[in-house]
C-alpha atoms as a PDB file:
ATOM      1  CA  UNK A   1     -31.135 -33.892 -16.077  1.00  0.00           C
ATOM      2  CA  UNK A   2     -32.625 -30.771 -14.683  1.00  0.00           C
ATOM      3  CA  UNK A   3     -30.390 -31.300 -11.359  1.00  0.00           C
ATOM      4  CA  UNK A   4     -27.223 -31.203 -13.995  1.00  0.00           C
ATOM      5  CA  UNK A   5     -28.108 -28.376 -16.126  1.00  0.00           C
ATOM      6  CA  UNK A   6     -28.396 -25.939 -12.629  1.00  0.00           C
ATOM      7  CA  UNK A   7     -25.077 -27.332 -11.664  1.00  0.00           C
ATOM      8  CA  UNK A   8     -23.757 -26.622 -15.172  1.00  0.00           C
ATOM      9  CA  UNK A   9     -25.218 -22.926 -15.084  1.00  0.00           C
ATOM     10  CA  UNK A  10     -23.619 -22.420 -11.474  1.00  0.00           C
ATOM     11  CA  UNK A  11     -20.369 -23.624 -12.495  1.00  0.00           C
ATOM     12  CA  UNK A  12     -20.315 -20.900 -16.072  1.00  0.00           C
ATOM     13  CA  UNK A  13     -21.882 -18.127 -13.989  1.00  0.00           C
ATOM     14  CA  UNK A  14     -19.539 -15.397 -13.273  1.00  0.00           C
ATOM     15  CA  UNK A  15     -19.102 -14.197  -9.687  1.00  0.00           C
ATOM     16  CA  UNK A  16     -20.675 -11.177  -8.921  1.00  0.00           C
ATOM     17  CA  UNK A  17     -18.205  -7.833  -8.679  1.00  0.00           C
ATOM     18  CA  UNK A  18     -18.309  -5.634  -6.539  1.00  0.00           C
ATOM     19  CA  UNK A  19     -20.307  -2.160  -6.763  1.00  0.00           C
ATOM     20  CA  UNK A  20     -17.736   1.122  -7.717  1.00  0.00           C
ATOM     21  CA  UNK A  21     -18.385   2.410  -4.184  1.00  0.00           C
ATOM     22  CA  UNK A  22     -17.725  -0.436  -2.517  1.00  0.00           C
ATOM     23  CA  UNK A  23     -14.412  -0.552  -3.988  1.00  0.00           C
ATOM     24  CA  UNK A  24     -13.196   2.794  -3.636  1.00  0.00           C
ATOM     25  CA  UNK A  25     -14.583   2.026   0.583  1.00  0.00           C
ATOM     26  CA  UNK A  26     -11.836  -0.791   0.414  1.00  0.00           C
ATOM     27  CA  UNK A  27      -9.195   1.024  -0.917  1.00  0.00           C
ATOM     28  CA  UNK A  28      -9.719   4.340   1.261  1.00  0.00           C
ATOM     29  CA  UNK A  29      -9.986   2.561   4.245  1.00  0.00           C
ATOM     30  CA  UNK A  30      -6.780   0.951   3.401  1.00  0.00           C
ATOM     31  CA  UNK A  31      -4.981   4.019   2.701  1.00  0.00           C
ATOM     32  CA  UNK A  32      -5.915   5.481   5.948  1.00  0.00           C
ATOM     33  CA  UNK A  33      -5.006   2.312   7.894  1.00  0.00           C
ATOM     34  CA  UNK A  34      -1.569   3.196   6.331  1.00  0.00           C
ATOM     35  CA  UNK A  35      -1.396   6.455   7.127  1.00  0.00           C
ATOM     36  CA  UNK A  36      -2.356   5.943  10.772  1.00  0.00           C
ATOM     37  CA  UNK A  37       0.985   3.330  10.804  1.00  0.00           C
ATOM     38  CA  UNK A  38       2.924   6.113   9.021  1.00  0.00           C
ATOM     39  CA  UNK A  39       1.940   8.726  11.728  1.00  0.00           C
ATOM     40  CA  UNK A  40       2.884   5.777  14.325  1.00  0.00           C
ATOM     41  CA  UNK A  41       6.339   5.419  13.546  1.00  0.00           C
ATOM     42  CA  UNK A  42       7.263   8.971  12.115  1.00  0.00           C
ATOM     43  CA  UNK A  43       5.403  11.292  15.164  1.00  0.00           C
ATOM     44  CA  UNK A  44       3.538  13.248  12.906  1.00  0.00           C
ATOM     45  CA  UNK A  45      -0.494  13.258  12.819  1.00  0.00           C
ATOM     46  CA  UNK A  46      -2.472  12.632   9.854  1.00  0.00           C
ATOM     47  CA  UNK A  47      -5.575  13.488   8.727  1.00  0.00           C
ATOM     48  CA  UNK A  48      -7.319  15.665   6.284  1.00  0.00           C
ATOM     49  CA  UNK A  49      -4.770  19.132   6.329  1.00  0.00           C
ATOM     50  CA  UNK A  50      -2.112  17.081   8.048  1.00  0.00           C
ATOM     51  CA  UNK A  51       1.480  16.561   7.132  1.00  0.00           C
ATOM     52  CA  UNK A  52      -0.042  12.976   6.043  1.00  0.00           C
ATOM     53  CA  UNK A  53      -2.837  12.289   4.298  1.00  0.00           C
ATOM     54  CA  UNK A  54      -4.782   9.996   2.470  1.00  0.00           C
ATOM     55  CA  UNK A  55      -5.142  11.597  -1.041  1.00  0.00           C
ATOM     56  CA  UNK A  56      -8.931  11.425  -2.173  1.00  0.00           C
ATOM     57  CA  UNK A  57      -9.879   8.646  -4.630  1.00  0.00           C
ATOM     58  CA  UNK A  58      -9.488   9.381  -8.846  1.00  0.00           C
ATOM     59  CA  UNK A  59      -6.768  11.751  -7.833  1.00  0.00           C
ATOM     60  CA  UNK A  60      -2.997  11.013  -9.469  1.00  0.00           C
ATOM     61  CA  UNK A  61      -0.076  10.878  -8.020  1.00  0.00           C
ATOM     62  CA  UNK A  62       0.539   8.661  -5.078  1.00  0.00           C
ATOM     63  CA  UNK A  63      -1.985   7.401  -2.455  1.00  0.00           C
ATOM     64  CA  UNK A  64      -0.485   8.538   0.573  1.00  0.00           C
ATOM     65  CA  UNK A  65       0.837  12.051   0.691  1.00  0.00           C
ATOM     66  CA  UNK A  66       3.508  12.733   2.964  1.00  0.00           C
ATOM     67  CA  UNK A  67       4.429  16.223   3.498  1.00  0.00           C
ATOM     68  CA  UNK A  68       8.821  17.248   3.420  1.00  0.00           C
ATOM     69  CA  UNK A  69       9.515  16.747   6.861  1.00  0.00           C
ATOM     70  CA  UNK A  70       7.966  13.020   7.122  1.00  0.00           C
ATOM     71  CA  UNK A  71       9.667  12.241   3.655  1.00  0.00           C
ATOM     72  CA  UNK A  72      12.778  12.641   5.365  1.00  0.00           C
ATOM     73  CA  UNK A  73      12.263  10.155   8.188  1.00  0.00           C
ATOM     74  CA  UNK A  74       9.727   8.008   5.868  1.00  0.00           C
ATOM     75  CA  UNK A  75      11.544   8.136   2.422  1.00  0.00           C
ATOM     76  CA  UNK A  76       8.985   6.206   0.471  1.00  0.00           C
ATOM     77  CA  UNK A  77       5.553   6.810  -2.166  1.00  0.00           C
ATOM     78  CA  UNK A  78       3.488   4.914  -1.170  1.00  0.00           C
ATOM     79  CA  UNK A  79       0.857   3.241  -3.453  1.00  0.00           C
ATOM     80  CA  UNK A  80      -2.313   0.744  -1.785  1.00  0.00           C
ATOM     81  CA  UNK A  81      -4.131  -1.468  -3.385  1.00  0.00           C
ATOM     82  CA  UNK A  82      -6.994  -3.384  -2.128  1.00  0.00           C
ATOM     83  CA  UNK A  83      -8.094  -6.220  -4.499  1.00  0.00           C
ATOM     84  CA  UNK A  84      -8.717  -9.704  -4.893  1.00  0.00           C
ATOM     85  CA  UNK A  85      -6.498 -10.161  -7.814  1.00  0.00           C
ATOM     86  CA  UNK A  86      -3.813  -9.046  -7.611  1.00  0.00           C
ATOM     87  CA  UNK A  87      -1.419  -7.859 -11.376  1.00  0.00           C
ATOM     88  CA  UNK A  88       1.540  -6.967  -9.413  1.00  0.00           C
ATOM     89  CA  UNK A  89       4.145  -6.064 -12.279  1.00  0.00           C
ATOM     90  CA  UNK A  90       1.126  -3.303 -13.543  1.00  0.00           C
ATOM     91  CA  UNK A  91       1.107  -1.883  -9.764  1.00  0.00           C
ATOM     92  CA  UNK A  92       5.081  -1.641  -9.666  1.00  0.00           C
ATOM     93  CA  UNK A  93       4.546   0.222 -12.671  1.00  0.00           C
ATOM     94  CA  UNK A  94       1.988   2.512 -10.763  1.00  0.00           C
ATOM     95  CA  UNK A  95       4.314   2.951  -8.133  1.00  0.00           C
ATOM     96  CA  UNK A  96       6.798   3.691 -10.233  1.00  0.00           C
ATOM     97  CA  UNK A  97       5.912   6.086 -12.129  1.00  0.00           C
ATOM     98  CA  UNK A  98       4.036   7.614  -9.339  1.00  0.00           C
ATOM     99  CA  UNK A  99       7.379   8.098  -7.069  1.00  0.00           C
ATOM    100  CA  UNK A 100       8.502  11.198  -5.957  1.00  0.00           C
ATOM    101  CA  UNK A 101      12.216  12.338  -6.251  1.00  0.00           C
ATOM    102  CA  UNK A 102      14.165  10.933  -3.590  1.00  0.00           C
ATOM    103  CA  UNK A 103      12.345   8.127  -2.289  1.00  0.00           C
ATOM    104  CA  UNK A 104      11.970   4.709  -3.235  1.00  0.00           C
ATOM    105  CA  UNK A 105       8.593   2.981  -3.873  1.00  0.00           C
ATOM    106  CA  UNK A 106       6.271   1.239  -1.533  1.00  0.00           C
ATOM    107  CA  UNK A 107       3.320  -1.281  -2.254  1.00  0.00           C
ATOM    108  CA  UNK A 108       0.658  -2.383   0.433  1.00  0.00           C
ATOM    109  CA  UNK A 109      -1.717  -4.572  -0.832  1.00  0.00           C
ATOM    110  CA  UNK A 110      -4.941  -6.625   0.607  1.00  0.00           C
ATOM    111  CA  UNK A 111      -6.916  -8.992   0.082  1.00  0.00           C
ATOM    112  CA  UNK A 112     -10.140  -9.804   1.591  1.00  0.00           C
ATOM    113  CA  UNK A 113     -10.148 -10.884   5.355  1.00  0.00           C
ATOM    114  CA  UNK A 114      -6.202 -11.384   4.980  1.00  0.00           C
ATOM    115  CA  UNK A 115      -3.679  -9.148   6.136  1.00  0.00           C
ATOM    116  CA  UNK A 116      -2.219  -6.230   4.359  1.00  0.00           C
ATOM    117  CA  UNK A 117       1.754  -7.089   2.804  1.00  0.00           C
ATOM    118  CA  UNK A 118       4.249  -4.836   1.871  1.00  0.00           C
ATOM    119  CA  UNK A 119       5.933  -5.255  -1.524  1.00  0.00           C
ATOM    120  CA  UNK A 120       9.088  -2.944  -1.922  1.00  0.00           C
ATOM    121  CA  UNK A 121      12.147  -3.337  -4.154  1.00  0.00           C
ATOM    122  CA  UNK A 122      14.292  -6.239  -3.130  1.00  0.00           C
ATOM    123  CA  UNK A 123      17.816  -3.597  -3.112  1.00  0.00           C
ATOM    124  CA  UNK A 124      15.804  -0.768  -0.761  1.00  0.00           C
ATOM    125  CA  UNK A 125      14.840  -3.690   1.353  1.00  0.00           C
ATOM    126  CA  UNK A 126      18.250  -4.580   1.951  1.00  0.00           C
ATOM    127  CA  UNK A 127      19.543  -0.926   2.545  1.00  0.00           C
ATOM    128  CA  UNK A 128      16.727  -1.125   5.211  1.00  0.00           C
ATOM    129  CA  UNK A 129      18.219  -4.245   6.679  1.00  0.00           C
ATOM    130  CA  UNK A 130      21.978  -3.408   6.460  1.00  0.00           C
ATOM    131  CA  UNK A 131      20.943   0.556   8.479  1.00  0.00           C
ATOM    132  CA  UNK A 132      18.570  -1.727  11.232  1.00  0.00           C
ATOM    133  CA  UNK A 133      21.474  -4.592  11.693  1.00  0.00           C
ATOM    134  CA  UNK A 134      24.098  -1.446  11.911  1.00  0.00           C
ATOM    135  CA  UNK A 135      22.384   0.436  14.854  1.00  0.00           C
ATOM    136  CA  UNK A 136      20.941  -2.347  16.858  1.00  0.00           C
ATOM    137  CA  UNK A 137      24.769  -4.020  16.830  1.00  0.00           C
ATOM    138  CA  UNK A 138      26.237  -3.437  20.758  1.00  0.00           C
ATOM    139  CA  UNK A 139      29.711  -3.003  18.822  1.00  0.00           C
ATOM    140  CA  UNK A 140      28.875  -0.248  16.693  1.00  0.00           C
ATOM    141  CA  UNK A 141      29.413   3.191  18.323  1.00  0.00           C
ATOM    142  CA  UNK A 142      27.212   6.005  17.064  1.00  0.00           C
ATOM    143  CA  UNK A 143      28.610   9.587  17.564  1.00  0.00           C
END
């Protein structure tokens, strides 16, 4: 009987969460991870007083701050999240309502030990397709 009741109190007990600090580690480290990609494909450094940046934690507006001149070659506001559950339609609402003039939103989300994804709208994704198929096509002539 005794075996069953610790089984029983395992089984109810909640899982432990993880401390505030902890959290905000995951999430910064993500949103540098994405701003050292950014820098990769656009040319330009980031870094604390860099035309991309992390923004600190508790501050609004998006997560990744990307100067004028990288807007224009990476036209998205970018939002990270790094959680284990994921509410995706509240974070599209971040995004959202976090996006800056001109550019269309961008999710990148994580999960423990799994790799980071990108969530973007479904009609951006496919303007990013149709531009990639049109300038990597040998029959197209750019002038």
């Amino acid at each position: 009987m005794k075996r069953r009741d610790a089984l029983s109190k395992i089984i109810r007990s909640k899982p432990k969460k993880i401390k505030i600090q902890s959290a905000k580690d995951k999430g910064r480290r993500l949103q540098k991870w994405v701003c050292q990609r950014i820098s990769e494909l656009t040319g330009f450094p980031c870094g604390k007083d860099c035309p991309i940046e992390s923004r600190p934690m508790g501050q609004s507006g998006v997560d990744v701050r990307l100067e004028k001149q990288v807007l224009r070659k990476f036209p998205f506001s970018v939002e990270c999240k790094s959680q284990e559950s994921w509410n995706v339609h509240e974070w599209i609402k971040q995004a959202k309502g976090n996006q800056i003039e001109g550019t269309d939103w961008l999710l990148v989300c994580k999960r423990s030990r799994e790799e980071p994804v990108v969530i973007i709208n479904a009609k951006s994704w496919f303007k990013i397709m149709q531009k990639a198929i049109f300038y990597n096509n040998p029959c197209t002539k750019i002038e």
